[in-house]
Protein backbone atom coordinates (compact mmCIF):
# COMPACT_ATOMS: atom_id res chain seq x y z
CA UNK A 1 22.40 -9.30 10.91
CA UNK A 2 19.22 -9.21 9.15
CA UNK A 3 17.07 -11.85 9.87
CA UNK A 4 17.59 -15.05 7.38
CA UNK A 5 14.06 -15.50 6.92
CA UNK A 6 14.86 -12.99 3.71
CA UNK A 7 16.07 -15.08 1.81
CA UNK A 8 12.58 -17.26 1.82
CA UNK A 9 10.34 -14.45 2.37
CA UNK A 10 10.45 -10.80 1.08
CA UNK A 11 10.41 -8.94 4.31
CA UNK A 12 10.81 -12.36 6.46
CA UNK A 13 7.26 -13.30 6.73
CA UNK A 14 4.91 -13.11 9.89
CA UNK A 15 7.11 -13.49 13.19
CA UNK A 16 4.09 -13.01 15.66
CA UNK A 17 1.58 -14.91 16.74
CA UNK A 18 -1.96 -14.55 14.73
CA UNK A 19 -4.69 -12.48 16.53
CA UNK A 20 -6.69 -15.17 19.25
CA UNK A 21 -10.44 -16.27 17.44
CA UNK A 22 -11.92 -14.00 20.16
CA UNK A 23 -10.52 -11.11 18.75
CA UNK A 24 -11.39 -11.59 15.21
CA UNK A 25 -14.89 -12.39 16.24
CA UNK A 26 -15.61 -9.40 18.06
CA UNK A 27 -13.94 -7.40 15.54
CA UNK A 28 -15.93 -8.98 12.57
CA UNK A 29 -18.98 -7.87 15.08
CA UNK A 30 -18.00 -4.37 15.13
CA UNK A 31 -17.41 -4.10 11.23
CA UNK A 32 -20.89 -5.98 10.81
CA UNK A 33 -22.56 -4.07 13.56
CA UNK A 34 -20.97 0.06 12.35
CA UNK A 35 -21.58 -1.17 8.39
CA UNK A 36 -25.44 -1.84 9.05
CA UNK A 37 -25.44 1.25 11.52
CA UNK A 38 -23.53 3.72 8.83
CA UNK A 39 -26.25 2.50 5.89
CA UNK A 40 -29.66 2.89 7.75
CA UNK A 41 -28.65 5.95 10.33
CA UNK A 42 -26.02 8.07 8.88
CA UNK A 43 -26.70 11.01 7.23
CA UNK A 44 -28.95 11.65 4.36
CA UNK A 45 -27.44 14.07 2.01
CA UNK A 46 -23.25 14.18 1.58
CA UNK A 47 -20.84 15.56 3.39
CA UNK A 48 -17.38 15.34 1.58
CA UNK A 49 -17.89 16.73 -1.32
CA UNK A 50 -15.64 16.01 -4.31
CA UNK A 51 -12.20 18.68 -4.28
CA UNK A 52 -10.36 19.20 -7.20
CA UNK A 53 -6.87 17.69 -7.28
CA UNK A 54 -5.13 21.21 -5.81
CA UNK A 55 -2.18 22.35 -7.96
CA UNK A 56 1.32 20.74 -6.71
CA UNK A 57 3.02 23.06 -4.36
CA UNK A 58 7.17 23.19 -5.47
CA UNK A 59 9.13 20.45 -4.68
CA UNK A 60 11.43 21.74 -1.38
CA UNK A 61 14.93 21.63 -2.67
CA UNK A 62 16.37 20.52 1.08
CA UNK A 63 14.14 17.19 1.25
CA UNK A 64 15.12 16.22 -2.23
CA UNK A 65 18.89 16.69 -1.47
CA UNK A 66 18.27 14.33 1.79
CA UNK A 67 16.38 11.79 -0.90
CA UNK A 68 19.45 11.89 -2.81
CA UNK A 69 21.86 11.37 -0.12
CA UNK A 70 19.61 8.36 1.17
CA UNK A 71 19.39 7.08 -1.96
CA UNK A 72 22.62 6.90 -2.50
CA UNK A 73 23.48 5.33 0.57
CA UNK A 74 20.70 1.98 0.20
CA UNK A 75 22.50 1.95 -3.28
CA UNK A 76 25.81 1.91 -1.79
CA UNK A 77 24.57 -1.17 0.36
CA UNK A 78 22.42 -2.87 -1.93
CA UNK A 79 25.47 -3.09 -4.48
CA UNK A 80 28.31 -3.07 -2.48
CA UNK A 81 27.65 -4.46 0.24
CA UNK A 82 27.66 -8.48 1.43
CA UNK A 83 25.38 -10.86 -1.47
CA UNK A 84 23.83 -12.54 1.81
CA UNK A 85 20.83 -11.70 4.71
CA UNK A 86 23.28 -9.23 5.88
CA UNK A 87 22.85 -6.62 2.90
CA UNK A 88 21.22 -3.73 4.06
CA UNK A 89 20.22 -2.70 1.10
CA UNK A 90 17.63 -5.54 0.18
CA UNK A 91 15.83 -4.85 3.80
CA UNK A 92 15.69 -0.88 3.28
CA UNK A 93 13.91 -1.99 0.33
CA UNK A 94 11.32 -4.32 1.63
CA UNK A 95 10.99 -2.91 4.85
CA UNK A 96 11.39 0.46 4.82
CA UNK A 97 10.92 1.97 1.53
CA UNK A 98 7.82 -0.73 0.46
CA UNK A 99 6.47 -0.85 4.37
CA UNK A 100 7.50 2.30 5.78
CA UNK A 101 5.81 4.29 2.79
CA UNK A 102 2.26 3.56 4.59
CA UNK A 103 3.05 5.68 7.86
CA UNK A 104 5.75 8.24 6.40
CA UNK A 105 2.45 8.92 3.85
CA UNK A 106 -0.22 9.11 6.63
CA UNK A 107 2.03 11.06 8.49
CA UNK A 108 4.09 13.55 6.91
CA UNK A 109 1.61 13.57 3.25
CA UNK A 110 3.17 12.95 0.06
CA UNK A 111 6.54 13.66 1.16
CA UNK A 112 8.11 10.93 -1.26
CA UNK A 113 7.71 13.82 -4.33
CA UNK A 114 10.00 15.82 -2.56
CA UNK A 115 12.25 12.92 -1.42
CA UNK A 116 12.29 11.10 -4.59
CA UNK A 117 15.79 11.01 -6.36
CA UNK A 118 14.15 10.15 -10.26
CA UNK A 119 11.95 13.31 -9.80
CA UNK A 120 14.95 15.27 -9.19
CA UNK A 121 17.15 13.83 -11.96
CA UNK A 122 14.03 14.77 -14.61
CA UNK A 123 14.19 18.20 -13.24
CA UNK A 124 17.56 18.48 -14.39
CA UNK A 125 16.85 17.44 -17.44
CA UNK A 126 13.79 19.38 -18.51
CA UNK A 127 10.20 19.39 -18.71
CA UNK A 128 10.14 16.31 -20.76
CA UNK A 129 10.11 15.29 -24.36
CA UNK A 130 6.19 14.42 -24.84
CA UNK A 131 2.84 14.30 -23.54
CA UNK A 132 2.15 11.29 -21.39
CA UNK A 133 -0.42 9.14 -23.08
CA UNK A 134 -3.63 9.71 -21.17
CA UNK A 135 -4.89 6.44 -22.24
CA UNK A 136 -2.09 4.96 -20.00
CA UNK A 137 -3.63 5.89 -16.80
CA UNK A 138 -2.36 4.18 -13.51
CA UNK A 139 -1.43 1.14 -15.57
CA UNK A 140 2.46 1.38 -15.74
CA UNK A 141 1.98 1.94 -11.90
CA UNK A 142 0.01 -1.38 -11.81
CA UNK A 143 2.89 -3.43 -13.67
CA UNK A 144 5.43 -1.70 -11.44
CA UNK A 145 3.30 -2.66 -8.54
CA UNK A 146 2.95 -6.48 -9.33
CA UNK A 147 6.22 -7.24 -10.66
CA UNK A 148 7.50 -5.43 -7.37
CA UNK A 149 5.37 -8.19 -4.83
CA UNK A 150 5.89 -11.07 -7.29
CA UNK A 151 9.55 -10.43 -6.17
CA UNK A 152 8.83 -10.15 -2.73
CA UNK A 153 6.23 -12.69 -2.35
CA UNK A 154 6.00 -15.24 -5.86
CA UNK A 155 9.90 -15.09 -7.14
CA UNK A 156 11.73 -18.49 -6.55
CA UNK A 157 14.37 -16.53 -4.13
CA UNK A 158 12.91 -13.42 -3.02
CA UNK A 159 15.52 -12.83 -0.91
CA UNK A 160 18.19 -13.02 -2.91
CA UNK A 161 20.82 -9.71 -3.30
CA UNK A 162 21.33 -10.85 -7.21
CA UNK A 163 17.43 -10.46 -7.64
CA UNK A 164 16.52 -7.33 -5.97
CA UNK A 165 19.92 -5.55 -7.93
CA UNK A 166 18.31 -6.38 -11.10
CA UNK A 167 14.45 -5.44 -10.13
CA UNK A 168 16.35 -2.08 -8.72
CA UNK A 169 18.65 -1.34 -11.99
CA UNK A 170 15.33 -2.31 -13.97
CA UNK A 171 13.54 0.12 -12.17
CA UNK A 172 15.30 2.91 -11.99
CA UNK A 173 16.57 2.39 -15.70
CA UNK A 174 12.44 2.95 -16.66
CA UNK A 175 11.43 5.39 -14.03
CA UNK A 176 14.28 7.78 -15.64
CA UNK A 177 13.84 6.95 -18.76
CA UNK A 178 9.84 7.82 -18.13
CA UNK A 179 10.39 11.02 -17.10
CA UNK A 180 12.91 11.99 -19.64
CA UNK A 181 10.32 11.09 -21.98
CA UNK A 182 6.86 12.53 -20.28
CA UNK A 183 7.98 15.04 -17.69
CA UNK A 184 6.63 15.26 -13.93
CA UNK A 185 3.36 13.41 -15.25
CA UNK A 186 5.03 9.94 -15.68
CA UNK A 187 5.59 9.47 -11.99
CA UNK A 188 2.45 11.31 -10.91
CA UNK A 189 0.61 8.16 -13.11
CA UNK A 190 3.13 5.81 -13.86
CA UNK A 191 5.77 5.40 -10.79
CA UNK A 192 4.93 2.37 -8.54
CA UNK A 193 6.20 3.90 -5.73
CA UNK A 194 5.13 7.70 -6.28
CA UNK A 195 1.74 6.52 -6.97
CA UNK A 196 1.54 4.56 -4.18
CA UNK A 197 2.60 7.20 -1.46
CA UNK A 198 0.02 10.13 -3.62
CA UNK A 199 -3.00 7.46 -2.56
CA UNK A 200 -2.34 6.80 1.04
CA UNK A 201 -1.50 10.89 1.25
CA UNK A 202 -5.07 11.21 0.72
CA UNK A 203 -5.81 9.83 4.15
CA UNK A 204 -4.06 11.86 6.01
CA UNK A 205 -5.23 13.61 8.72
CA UNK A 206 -2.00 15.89 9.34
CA UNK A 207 -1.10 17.24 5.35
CA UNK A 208 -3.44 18.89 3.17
CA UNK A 209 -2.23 20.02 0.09
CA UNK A 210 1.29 19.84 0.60
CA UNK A 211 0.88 21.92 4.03
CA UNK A 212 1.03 21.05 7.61
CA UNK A 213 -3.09 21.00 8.70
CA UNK A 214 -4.90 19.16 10.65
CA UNK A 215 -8.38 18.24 9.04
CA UNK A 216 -10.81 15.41 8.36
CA UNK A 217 -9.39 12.97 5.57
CA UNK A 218 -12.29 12.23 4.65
CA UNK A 219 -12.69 15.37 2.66
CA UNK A 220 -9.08 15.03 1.30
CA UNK A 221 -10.05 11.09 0.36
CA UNK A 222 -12.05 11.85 -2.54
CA UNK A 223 -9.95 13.39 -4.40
CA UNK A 224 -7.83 11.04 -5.22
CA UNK A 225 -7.09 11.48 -9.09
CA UNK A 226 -9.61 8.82 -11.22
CA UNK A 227 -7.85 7.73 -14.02
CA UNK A 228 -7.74 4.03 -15.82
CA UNK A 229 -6.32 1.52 -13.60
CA UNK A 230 -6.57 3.08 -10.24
CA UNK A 231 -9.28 0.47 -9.10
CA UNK A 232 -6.10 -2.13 -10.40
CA UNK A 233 -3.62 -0.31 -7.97
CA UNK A 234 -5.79 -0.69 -5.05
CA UNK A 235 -6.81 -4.13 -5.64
CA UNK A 236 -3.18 -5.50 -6.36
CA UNK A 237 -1.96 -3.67 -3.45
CA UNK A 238 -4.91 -5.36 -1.03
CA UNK A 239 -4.91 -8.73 -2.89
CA UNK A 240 -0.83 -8.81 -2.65
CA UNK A 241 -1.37 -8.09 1.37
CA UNK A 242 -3.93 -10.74 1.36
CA UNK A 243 -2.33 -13.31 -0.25
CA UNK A 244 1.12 -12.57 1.69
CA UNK A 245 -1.26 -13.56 4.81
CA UNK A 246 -2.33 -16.40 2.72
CA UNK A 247 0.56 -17.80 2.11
CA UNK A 248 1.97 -17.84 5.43
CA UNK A 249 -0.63 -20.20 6.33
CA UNK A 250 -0.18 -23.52 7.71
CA UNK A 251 -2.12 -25.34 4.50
CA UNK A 252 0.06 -23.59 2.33
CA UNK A 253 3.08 -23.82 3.89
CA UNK A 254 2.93 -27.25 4.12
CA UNK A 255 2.35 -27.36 0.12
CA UNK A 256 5.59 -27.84 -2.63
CA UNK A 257 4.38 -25.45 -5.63
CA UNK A 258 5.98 -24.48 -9.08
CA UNK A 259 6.94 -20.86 -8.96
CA UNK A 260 3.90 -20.17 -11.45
CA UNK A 261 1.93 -21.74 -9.18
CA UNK A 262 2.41 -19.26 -6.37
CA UNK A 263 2.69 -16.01 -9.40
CA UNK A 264 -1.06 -17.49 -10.14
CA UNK A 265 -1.97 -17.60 -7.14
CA UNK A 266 -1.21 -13.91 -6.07
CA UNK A 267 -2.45 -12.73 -9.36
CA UNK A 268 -6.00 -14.47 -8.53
CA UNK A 269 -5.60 -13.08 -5.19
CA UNK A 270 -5.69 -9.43 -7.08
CA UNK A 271 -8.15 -9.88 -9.84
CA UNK A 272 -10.68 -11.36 -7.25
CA UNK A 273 -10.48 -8.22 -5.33
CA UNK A 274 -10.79 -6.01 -8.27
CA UNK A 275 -12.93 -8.00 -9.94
CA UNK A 276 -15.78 -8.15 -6.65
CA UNK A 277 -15.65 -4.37 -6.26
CA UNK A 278 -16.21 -3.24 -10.05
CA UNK A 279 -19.03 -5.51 -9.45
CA UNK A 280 -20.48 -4.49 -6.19
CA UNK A 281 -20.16 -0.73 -7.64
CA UNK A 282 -21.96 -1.45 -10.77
CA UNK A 283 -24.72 -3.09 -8.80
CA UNK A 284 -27.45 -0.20 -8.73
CA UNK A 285 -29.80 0.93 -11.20
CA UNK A 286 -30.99 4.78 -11.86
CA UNK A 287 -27.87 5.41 -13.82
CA UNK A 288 -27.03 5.34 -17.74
CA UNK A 289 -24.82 2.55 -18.61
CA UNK A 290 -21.98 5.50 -18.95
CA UNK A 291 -22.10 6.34 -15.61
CA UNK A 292 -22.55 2.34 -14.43
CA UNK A 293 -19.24 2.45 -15.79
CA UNK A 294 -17.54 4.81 -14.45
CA UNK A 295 -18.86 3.93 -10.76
CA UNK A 296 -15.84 1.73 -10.11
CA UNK A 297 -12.90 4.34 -10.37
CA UNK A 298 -15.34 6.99 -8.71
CA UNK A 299 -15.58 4.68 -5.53
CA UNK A 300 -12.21 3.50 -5.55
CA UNK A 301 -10.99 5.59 -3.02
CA UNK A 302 -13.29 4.19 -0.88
CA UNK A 303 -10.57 1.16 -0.65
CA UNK A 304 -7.81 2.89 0.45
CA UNK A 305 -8.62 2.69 4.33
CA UNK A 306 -9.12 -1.17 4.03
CA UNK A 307 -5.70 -1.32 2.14
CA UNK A 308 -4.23 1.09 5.17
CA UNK A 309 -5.73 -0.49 7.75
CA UNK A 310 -4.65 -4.31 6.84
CA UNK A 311 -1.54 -3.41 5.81
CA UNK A 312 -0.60 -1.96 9.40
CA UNK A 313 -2.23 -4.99 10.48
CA UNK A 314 0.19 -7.19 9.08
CA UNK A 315 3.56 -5.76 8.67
CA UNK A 316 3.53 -3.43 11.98
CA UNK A 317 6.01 -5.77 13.65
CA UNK A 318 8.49 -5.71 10.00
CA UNK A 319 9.17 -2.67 10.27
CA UNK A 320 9.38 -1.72 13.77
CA UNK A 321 11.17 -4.90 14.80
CA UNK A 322 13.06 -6.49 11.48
CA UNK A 323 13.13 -2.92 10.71
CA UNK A 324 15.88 -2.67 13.98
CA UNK A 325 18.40 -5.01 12.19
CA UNK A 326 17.99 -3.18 9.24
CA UNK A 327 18.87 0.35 10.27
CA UNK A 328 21.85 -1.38 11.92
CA UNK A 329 22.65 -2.98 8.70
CA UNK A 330 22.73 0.37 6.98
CA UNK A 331 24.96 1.98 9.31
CA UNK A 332 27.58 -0.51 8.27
CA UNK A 333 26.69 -0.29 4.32
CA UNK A 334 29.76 -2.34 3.58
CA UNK A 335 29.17 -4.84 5.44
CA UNK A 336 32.86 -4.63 7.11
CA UNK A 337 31.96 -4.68 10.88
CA UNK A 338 31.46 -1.51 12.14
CA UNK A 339 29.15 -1.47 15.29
CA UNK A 340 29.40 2.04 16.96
CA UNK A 341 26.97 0.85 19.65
CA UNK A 342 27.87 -2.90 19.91
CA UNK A 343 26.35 -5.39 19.15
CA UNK A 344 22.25 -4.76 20.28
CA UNK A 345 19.58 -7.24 20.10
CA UNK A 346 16.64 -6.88 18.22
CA UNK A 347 13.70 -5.89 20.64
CA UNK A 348 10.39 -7.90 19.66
CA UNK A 349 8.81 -5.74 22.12
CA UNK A 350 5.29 -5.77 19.74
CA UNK A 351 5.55 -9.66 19.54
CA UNK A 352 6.20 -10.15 23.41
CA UNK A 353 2.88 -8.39 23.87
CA UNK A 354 0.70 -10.51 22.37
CA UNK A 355 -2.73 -9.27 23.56
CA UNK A 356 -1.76 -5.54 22.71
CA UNK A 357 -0.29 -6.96 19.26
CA UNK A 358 -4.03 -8.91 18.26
CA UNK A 359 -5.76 -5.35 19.73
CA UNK A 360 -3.70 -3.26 17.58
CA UNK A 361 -4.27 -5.47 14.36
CA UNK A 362 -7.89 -6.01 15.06
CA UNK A 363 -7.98 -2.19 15.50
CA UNK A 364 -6.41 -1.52 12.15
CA UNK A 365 -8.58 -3.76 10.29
CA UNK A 366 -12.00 -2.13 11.62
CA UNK A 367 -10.98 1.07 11.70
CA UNK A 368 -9.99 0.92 7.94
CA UNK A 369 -13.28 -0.84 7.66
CA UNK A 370 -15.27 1.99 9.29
CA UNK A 371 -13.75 4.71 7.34
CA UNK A 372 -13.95 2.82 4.22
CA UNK A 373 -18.05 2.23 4.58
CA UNK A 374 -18.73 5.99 5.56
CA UNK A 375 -16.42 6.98 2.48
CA UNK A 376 -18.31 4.66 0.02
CA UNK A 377 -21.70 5.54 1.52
CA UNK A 378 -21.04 9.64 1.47
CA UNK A 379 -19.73 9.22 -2.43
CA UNK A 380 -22.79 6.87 -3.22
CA UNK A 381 -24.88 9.84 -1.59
CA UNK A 382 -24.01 11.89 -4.41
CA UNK A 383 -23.30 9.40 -7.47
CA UNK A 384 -27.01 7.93 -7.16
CA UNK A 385 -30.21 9.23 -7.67
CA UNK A 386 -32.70 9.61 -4.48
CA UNK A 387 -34.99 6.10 -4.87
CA UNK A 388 -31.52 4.14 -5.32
CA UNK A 389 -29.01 5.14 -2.62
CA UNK A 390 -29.84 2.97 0.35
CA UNK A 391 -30.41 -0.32 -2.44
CA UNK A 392 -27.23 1.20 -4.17
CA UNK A 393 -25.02 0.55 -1.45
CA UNK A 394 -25.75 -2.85 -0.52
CA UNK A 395 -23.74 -4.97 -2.43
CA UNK A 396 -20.70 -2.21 -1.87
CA UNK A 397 -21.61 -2.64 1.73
CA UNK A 398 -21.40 -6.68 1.54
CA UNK A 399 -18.30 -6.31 -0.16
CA UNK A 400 -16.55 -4.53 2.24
CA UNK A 401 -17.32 -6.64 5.32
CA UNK A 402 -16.31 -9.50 3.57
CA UNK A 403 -12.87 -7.95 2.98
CA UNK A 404 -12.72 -7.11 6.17
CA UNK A 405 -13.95 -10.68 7.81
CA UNK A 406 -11.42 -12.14 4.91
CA UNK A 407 -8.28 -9.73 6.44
CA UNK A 408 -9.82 -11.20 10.05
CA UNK A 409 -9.89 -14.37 9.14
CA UNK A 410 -6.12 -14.37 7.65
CA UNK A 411 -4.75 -12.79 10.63
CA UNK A 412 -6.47 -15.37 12.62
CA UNK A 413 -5.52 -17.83 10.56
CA UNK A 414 -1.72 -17.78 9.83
């Protein structure tokens, strides 16, 4: 059965033990130590320069017939099967559709286009009915994001079956709606999940373009698409991570709070994060005020790595050990009994190993880090004039180490 911590936790909240202080120290060291080391001793003039966003390759008709057919099947579960911890549809959900989307992007690319079952329902339909509102940017995809981790992490019950049927029907009710109405463009800008997996796609190392190639993603990381509300998506989905850390914390554990309390709470977790880096990329002069403006979305990919790396970080052991009792969930959709293999336990074989478990996090966390500083500093190289790139970057630079000392420090902390 799926673990009961679901139905007080989105995905069950943190099982393993938080990384030992030594760890976090001498990974805050390394992140302080690489930042200081990228900004005075990397090169001059930048590397990665800018790629347009490369025409979409066709969808491949055999993945989005397995997207349907899986589809179907958490469906099946979610609404069919048992209104308790034991639905298997409520931990394909948080587990492997909102966690597993991280990997399955770094490794395969943006493979959820071809997988995903509303894109394939609007292609039946036809190209859609207008033009989507270019004014709208990423901001449906923001709204879709935080009412999607107020659920998991904010909602009185988050795991309730009732709860998560509604967000679903919800969902799926506007996604299809969206793309009858604007065509292929409303889940390029608009679909929480779609836009989610097109971001992290960007770093990786294994897909470029839509083909198998390995290559440096950090020449495929700049070109994420800029549009409003993309330095929105990446802040809600680090602030969420953050305050899901947060929250598991002894001091607020031990703390009885209103449900808009804790919605508050994660929504100042977000706006902070936002709110420091349009900040910290404003903070240079040699540019009009136009282009002070426009700094923010222009840097913003520079994010994704910290959001990659800390979200490994902290839901690693979901969804490769909750993510066991799920899958067995799923074979049984119905919740009637069926165990072709038994009865297996769950193997906490990442949580046994504590030491490997605090080396892997503190791992994720830097290395995000690392990549994230020698993105922001190449892009910096070639947004700012000549007498304001190393003073450019320093409040950029800050910020980042103090996200990263921040995602230490919750680790360490919970």
């Amino acid at each position: 059965m799926i673990a009961a911590g679901l139905q007080a936790h989105g995905v069950g909240g943190p099982t393993d033990l938080p990384i030992p202080f030594l760890y976090a120290m001498v990974g805050a060291s390394w992140a302080l130590t690489i930042s200081f080391a990228v900004l005075a001793l990397a090169w001059k003039e930048p590397k990665f320069t800018d790629e347009p966003e490369p025409a979409e390759p066709p969808r491949r008709p055999w993945l989005a017939v397995i997207g349907l057919l899986l589809t179907a099947w958490v469906l099946v579960a979610l609404y069919a099967g048992p209104s308790d911890a034991g639905n298997g549809g409520i931990g394909a959900i948080y587990i492997f559709v909102w966690v597993g989307l991280v990997p399955l992007a770094l490794v395969a690319g943006h493979v959820w286009r071809d997988l995903s079952p509303w894109r394939t329902i609007q292609s039946l339909l036809g190209p859609g009915l207008w033009a989507y509102p270019r004014r709208l940017g990423y901001w449906p995809a923001v709204a879709g994001l935080l009412a999607f981790v107020w659920l998991e992490l904010a909602s009185p019950d988050p795991g309730s079956v009732h709860a998560v049927r509604v967000w679903v029907a919800v969902y799926a009710a506007i996604t299809i709606a969206g793309g009858i109405a604007f065509g292929p463009r409303w889940y390029d800008r608009a679909d929480p999940f779609d836009v989610y997996s097109a971001i992290i796609a960007k770093l990786s190392p294994f897909v470029r373009d839509g083909r198998w190639a390995v290559h440096n993603p950090l020449r495929t990381l700049p070109s994420v698409p800029v549009d409003a509300g993309l330095v929105a998506v990446l802040a809600t989905l680090l602030g969420s991570t953050a305050y899901d850390s947060f929250s598991a914390s002894s001091f607020w554990q031990g703390k009885t709070l209103a449900v808009w309390q804790h919605s508050l709470t994660l929504l100042g977790f977000c706006a902070v994060v936002a709110v420091l880096f349009i900040v910290a990329a404003r903070s240079t002069g040699g540019v009009s005020a136009g282009e002070r403006r426009r700094l923010p979305g222009r840097l913003a990919h520079s994010l994704v790595p910290i959001v990659v790396g800390y979200i490994l970080a902290h839901y690693l052991t979901y969804l490769l050990e909750k993510g066991q009792a799920v899958f067995l969930a799923l074979i049984d959709p119905l919740g009637r009994g069926w165990e072709p293999w038994g009865d297996p336990a769950t193997s906490y074989f990442l949580s046994e190993h504590t030491s490997t478990l605090a080396a892997l996090k503190v791992t994720f966390v830097v290395a995000g880090h690392v990549l994230a500083v020698v993105a922001a500093h190449d892009k910096a190289l070639a947004l700012l004039p000549k007498g304001h790139r190393l003073s450019g970057q320093v409040a950029m630079l800050l910020l980042m180490v103090a996200y990263t000392f921040t995602g230490l420090f919750l680790l360490f902390s919970v």
